[in-house]
N, C-alpha and C. Protein backbone atom coordinates (compact mmCIF):
# COMPACT_ATOMS: atom_id res chain seq x y z
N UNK A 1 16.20 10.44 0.23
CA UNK A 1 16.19 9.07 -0.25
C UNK A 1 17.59 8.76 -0.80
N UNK A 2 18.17 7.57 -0.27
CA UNK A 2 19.22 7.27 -0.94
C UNK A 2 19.41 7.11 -2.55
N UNK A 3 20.56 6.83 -2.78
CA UNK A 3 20.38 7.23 -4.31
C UNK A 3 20.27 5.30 -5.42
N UNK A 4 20.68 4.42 -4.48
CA UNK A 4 19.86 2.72 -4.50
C UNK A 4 18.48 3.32 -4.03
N UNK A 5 18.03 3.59 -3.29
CA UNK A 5 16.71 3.62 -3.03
C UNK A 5 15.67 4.37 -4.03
N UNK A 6 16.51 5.10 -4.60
CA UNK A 6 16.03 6.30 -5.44
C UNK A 6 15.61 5.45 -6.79
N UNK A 7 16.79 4.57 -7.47
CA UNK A 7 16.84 3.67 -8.54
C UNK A 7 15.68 2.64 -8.51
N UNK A 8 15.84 2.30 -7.36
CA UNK A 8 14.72 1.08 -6.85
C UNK A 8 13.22 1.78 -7.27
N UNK A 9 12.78 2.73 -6.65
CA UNK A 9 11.48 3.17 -6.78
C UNK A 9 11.32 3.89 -8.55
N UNK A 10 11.99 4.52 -9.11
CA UNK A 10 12.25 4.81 -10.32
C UNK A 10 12.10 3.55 -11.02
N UNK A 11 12.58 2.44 -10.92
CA UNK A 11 12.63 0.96 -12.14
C UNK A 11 10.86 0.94 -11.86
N UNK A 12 10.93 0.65 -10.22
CA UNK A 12 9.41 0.38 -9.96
C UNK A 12 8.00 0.82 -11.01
N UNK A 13 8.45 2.19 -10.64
CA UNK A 13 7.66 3.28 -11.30
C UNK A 13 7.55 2.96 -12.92
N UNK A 14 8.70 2.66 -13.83
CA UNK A 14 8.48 2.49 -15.01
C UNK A 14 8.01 1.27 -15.32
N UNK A 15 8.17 0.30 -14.54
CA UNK A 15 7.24 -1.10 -14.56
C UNK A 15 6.16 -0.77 -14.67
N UNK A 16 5.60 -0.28 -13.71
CA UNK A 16 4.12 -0.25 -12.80
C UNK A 16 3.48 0.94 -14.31
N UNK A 17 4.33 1.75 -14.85
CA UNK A 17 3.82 2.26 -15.95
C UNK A 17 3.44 1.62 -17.38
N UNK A 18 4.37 0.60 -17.37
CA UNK A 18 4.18 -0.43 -18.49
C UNK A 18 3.11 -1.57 -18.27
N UNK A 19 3.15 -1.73 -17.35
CA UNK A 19 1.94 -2.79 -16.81
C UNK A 19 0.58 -2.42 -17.11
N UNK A 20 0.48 -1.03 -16.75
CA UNK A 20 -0.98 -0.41 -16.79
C UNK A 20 -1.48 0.29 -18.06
N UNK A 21 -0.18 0.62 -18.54
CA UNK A 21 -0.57 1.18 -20.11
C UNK A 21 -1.62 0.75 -21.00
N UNK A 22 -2.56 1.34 -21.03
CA UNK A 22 -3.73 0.88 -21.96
C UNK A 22 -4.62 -0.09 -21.30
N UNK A 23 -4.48 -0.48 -20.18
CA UNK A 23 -5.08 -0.71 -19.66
C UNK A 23 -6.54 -0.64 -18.53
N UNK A 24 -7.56 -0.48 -18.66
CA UNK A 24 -8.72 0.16 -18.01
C UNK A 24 -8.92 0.11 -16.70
N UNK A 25 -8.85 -1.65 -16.51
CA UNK A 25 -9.29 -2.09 -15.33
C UNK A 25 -8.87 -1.93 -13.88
N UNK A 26 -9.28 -0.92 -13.14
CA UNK A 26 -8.96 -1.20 -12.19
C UNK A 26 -8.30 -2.11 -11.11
N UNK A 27 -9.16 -2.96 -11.10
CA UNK A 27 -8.98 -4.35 -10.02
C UNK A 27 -7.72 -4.88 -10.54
N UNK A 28 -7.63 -5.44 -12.36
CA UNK A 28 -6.44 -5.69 -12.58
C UNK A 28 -5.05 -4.97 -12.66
N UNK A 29 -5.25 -3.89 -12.76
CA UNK A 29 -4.12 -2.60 -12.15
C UNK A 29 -3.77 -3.07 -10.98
N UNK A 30 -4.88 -3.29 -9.96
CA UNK A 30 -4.08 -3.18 -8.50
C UNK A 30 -3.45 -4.30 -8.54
N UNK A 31 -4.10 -5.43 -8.91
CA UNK A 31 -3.40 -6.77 -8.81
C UNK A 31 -1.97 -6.67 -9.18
N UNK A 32 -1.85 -6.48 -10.47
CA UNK A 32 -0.43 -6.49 -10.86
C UNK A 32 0.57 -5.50 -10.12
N UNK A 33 -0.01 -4.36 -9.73
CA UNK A 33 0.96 -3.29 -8.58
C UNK A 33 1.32 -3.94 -7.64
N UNK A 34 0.38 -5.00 -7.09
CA UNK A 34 0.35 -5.52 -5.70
C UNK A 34 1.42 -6.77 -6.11
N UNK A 35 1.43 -7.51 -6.73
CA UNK A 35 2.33 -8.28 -7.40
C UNK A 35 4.04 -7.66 -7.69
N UNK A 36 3.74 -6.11 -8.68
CA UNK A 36 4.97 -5.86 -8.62
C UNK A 36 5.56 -5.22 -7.25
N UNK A 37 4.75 -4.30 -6.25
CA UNK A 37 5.62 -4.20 -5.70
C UNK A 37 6.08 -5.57 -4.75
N UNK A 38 5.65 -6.53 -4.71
CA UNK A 38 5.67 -7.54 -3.06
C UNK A 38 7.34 -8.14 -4.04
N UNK A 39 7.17 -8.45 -5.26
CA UNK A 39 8.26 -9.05 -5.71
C UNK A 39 9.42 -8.58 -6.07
N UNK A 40 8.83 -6.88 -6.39
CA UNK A 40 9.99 -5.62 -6.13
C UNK A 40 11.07 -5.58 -5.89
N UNK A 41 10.28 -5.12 -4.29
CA UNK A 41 11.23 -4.76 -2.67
C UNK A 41 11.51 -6.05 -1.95
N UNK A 42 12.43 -5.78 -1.29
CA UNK A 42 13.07 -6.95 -0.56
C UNK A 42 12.57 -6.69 0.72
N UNK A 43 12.14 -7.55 1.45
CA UNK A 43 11.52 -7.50 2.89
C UNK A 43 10.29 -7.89 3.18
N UNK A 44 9.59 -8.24 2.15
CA UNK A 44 8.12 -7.76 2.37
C UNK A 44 7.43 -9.22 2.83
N UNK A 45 6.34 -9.63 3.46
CA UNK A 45 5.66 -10.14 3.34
C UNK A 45 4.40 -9.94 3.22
N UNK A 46 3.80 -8.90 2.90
CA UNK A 46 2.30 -8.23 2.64
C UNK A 46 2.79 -7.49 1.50
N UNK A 47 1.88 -7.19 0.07
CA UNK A 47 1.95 -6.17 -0.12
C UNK A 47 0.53 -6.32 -1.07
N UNK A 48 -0.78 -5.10 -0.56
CA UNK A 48 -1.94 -4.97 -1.07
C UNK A 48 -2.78 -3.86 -0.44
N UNK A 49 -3.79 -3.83 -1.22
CA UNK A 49 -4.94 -3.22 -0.81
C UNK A 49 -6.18 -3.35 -0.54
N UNK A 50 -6.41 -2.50 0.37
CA UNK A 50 -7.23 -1.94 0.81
C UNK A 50 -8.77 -1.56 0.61
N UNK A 51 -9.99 -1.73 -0.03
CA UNK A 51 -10.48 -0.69 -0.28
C UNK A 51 -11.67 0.05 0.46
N UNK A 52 -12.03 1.22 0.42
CA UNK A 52 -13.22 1.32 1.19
C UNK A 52 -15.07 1.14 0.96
N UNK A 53 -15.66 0.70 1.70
CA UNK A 53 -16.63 -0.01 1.84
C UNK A 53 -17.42 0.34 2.66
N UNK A 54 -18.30 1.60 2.85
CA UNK A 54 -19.18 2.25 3.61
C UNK A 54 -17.80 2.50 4.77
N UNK A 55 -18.01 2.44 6.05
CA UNK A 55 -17.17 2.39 7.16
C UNK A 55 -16.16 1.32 7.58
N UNK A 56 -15.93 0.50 6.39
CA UNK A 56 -14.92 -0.47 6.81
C UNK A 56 -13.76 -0.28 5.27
N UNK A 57 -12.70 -1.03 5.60
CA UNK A 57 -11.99 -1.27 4.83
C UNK A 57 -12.13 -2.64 4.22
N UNK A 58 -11.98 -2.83 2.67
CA UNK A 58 -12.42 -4.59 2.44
C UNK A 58 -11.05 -4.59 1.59
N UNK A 59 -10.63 -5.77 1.88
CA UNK A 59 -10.00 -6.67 1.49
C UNK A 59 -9.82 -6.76 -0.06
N UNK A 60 -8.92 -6.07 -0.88
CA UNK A 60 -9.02 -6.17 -2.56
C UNK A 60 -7.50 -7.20 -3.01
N UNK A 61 -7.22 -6.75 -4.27
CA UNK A 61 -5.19 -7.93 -4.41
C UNK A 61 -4.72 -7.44 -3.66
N UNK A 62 -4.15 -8.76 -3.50
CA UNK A 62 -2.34 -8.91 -2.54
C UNK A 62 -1.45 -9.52 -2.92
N UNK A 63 -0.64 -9.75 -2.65
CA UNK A 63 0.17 -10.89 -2.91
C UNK A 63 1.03 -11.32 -0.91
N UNK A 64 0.87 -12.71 -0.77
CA UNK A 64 0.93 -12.40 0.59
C UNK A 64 -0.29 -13.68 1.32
N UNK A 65 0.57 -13.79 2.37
CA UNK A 65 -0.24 -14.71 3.42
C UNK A 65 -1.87 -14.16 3.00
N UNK A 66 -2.61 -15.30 3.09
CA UNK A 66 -4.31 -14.71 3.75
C UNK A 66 -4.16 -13.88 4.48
N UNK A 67 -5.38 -12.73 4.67
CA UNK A 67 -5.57 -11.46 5.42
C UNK A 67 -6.47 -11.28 5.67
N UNK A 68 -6.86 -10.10 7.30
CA UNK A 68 -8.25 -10.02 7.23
C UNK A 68 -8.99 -9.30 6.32
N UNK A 69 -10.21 -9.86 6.57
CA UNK A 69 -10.77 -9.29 5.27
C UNK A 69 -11.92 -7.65 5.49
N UNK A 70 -12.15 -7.29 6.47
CA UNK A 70 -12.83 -5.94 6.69
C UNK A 70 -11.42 -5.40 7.79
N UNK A 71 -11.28 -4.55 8.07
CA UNK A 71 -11.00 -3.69 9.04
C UNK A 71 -11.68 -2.10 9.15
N UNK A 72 -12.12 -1.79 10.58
CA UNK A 72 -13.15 -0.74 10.40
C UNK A 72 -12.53 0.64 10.16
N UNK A 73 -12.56 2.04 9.76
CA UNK A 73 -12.40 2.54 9.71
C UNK A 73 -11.70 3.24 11.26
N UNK A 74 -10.31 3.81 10.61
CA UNK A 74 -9.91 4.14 11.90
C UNK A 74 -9.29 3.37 12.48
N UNK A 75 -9.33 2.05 12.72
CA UNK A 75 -8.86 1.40 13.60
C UNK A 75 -7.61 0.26 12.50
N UNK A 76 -6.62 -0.79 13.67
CA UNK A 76 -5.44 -0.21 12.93
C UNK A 76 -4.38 0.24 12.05
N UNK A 77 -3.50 -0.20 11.87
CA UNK A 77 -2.64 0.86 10.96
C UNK A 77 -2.83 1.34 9.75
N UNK A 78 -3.83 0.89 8.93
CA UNK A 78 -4.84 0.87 7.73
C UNK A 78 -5.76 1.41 8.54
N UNK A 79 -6.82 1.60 8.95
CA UNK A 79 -7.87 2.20 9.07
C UNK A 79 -7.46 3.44 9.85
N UNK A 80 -6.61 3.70 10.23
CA UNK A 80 -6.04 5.31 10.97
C UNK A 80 -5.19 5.79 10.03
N UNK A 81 -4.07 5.14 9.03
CA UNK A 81 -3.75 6.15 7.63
C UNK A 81 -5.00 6.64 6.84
N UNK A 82 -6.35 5.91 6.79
CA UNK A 82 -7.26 5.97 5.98
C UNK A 82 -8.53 7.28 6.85
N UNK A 83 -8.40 6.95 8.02
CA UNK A 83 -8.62 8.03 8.34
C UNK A 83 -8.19 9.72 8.62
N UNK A 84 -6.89 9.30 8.58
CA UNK A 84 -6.22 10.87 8.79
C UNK A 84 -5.95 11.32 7.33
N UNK A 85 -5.91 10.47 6.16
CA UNK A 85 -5.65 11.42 5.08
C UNK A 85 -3.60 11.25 4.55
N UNK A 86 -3.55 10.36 5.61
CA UNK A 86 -1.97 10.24 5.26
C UNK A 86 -1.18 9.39 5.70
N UNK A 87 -0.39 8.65 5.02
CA UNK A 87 0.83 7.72 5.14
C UNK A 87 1.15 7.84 6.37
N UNK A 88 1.52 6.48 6.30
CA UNK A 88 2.09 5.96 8.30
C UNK A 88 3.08 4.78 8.08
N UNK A 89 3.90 5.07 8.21
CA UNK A 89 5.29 4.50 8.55
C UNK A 89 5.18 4.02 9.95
N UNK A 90 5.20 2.78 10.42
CA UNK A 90 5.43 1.43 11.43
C UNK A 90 6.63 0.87 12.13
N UNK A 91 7.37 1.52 12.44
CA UNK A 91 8.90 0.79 13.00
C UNK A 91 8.80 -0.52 13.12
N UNK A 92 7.35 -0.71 14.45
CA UNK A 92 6.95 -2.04 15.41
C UNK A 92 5.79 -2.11 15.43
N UNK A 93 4.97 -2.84 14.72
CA UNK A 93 3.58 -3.11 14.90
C UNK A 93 3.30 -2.69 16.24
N UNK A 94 3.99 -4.01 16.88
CA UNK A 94 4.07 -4.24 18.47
C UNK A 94 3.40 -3.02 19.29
N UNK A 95 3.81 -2.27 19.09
CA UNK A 95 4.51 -0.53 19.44
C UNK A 95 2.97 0.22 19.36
N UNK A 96 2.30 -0.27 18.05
CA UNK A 96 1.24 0.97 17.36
C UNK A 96 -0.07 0.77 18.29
N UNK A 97 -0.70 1.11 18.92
CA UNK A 97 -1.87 1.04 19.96
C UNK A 97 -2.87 0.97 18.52
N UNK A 98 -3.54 -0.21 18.93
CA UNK A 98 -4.09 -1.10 18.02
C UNK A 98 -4.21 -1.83 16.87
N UNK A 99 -3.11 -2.13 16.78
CA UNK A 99 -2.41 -2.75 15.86
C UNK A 99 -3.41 -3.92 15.43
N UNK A 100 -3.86 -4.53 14.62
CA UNK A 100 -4.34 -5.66 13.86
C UNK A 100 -3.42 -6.65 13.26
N UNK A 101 -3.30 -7.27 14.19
CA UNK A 101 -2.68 -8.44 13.36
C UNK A 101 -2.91 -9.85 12.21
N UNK A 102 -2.86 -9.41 11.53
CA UNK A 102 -3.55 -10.67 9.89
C UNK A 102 -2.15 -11.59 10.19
N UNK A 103 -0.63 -11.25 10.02
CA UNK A 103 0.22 -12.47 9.98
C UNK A 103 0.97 -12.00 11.55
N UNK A 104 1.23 -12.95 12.32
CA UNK A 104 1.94 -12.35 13.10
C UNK A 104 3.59 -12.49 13.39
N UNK A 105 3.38 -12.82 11.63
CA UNK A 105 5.78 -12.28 11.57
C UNK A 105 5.31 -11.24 11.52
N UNK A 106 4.72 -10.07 10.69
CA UNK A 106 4.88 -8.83 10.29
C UNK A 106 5.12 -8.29 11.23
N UNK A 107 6.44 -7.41 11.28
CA UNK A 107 7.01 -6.62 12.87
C UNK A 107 6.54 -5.06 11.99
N UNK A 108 6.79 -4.93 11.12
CA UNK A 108 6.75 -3.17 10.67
C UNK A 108 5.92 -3.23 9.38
N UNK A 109 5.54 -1.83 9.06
CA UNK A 109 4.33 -1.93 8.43
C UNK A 109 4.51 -0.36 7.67
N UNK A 110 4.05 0.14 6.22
CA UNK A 110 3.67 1.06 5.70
C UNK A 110 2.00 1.44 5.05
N UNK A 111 1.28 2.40 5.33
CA UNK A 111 0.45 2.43 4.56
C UNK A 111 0.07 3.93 3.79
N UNK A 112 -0.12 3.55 2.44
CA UNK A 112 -0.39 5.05 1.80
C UNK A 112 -1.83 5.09 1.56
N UNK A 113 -2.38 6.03 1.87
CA UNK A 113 -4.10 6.09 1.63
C UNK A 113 -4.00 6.26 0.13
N UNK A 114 -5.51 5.66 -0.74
CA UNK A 114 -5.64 6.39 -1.78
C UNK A 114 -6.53 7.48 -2.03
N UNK A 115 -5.97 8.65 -2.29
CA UNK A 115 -7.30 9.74 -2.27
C UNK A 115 -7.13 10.38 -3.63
N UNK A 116 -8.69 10.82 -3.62
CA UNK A 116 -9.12 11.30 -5.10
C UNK A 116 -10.07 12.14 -4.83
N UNK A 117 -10.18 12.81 -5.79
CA UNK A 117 -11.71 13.83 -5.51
C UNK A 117 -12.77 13.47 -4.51
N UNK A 118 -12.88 12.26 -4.51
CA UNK A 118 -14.15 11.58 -3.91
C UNK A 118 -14.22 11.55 -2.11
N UNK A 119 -12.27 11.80 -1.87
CA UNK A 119 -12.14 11.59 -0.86
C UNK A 119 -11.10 10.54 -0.61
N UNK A 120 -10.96 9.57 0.12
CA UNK A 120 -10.02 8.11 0.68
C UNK A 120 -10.66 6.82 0.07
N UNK A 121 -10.50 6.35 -1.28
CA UNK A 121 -11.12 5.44 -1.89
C UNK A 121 -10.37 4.20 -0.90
N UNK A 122 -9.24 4.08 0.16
CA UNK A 122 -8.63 3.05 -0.10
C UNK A 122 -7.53 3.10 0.81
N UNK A 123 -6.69 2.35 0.69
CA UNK A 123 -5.19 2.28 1.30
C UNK A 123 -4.56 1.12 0.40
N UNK A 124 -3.19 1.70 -0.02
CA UNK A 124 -1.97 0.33 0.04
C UNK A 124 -1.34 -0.02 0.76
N UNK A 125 -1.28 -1.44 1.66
CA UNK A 125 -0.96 -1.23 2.57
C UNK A 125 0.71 -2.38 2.36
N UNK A 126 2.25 -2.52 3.20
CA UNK A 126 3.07 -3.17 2.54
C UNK A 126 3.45 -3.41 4.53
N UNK A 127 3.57 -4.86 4.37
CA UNK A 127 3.92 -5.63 5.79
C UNK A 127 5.42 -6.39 5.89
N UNK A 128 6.30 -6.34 6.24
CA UNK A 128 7.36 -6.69 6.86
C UNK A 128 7.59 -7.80 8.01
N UNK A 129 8.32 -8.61 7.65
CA UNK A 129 9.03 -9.45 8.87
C UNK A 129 9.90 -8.86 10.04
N UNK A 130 10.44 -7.63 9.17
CA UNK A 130 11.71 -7.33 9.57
C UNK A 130 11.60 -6.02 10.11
N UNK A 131 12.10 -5.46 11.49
CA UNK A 131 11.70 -4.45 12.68
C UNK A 131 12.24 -3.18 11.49
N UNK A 132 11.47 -2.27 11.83
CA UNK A 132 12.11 -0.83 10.79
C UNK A 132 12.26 -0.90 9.37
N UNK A 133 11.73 -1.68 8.75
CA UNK A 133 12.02 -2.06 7.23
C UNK A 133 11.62 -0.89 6.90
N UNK A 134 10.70 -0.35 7.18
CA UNK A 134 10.38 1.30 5.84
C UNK A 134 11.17 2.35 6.37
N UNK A 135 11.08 3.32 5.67
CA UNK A 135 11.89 4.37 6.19
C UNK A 135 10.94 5.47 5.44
N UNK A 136 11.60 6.99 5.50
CA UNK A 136 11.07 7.86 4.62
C UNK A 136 10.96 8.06 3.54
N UNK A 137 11.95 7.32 3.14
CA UNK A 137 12.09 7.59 1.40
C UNK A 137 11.33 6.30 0.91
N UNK A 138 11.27 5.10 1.74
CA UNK A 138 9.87 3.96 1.09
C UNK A 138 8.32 5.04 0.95
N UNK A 139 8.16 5.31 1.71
CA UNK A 139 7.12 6.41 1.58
C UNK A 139 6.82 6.97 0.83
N UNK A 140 7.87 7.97 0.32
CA UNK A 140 8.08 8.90 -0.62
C UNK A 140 7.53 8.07 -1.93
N UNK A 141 8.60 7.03 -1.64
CA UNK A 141 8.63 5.82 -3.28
C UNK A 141 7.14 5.25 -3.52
N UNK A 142 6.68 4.67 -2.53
CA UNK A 142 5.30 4.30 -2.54
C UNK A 142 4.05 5.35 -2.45
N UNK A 143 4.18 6.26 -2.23
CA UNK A 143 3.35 7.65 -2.18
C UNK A 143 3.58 7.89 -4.43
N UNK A 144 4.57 7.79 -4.81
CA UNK A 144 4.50 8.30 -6.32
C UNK A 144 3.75 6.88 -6.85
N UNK A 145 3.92 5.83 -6.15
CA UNK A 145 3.45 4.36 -7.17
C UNK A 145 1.84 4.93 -7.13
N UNK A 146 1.19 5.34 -6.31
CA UNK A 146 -0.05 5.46 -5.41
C UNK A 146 -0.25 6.41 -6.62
N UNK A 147 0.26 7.33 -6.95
CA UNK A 147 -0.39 8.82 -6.79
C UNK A 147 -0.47 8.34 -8.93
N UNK A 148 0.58 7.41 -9.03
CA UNK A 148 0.69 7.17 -11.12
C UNK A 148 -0.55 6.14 -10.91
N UNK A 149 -0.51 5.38 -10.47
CA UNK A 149 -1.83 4.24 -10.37
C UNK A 149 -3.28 5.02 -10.19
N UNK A 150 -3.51 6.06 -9.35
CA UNK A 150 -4.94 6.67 -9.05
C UNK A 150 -5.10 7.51 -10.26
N UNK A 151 -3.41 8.77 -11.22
CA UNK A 151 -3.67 9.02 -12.40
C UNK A 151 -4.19 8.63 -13.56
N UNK A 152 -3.63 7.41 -13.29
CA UNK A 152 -3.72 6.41 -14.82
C UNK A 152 -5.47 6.56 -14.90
N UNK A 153 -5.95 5.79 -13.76
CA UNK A 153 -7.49 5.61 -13.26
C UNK A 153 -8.15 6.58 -13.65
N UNK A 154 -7.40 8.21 -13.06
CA UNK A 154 -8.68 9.89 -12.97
C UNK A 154 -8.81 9.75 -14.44
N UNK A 155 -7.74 9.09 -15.11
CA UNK A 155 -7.64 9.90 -16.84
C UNK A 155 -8.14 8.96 -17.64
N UNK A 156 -9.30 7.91 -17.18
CA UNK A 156 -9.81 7.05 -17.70
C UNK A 156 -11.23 6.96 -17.95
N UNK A 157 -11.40 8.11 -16.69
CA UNK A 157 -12.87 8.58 -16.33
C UNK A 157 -13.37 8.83 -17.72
């Protein structure tokens, strides 16, 4: 990860820590994550989640065009990170064999599953205008937002 890129996800991170501090609620956690990151990062035009719902994915905050609101398990770029257990980086929608399209600027796409004891509660998923916008180290960055947001949650139980 570059070392701007490095700063970027680090400020993120201590936001997204101050936001949630003492805070219980779930739903309003995600909201405001979904808020900070879309207004964050530069590029974005999606940024939300996911959650799961027997065999589909439903529709929870975003910030961001209207979206669909189920997508089934497995199927695309959200429902196949959510099924394999792991982050998927998007160069080209275009590109991904079955791609779902909710806006159709979004050219590239990231999604981090959320998993917990229980299993894949979820996905965050972050949509782009712009061809190749994520890289590895967005991943990385959005894999730690994922992993302090599901903590905050386990340690609330």
């Amino acid at each position: 990860m570059a070392a701007e890129q490095t700063a970027l996800y680090a400020a993120l991170g201590e936001q997204l820590a101050a936001l949630i501090a003492g805070e219980p609620d779930f739903i309003a956690n995600a909201a405001n994550m979904a808020a900070l990151v879309y207004h964050g990062l530069p590029d974005l035009n999606w940024a939300g989640f996911y959650f799961r719902r027997g065999d589909d994915l439903v529709l929870g905050p975003f910030q961001g065009k209207p979206a669909c609101v189920r997508i089934p398990w497995g199927r695309g770029v959200c429902g196949t990170a959510a099924a394999r257990r792991a982050a998927i980086v998007v160069s080209d929608v275009e590109a991904f064999p079955g791609h779902i399209a909710c806006d159709a600027a979004s050219r590239s796409e990231l999604v981090v599953p959320l998993l917990t004891e229980r299993g894949v509660i979820g996905v965050f998923d972050l949509d782009s205008p712009r061809l190749a916008r994520f890289d590895d180290g967005d991943r990385v960055g959005i894999e730690r937002l994922v992993a302090m947001f599901l903590a905050h949650h386990r340690d609330r139980r």
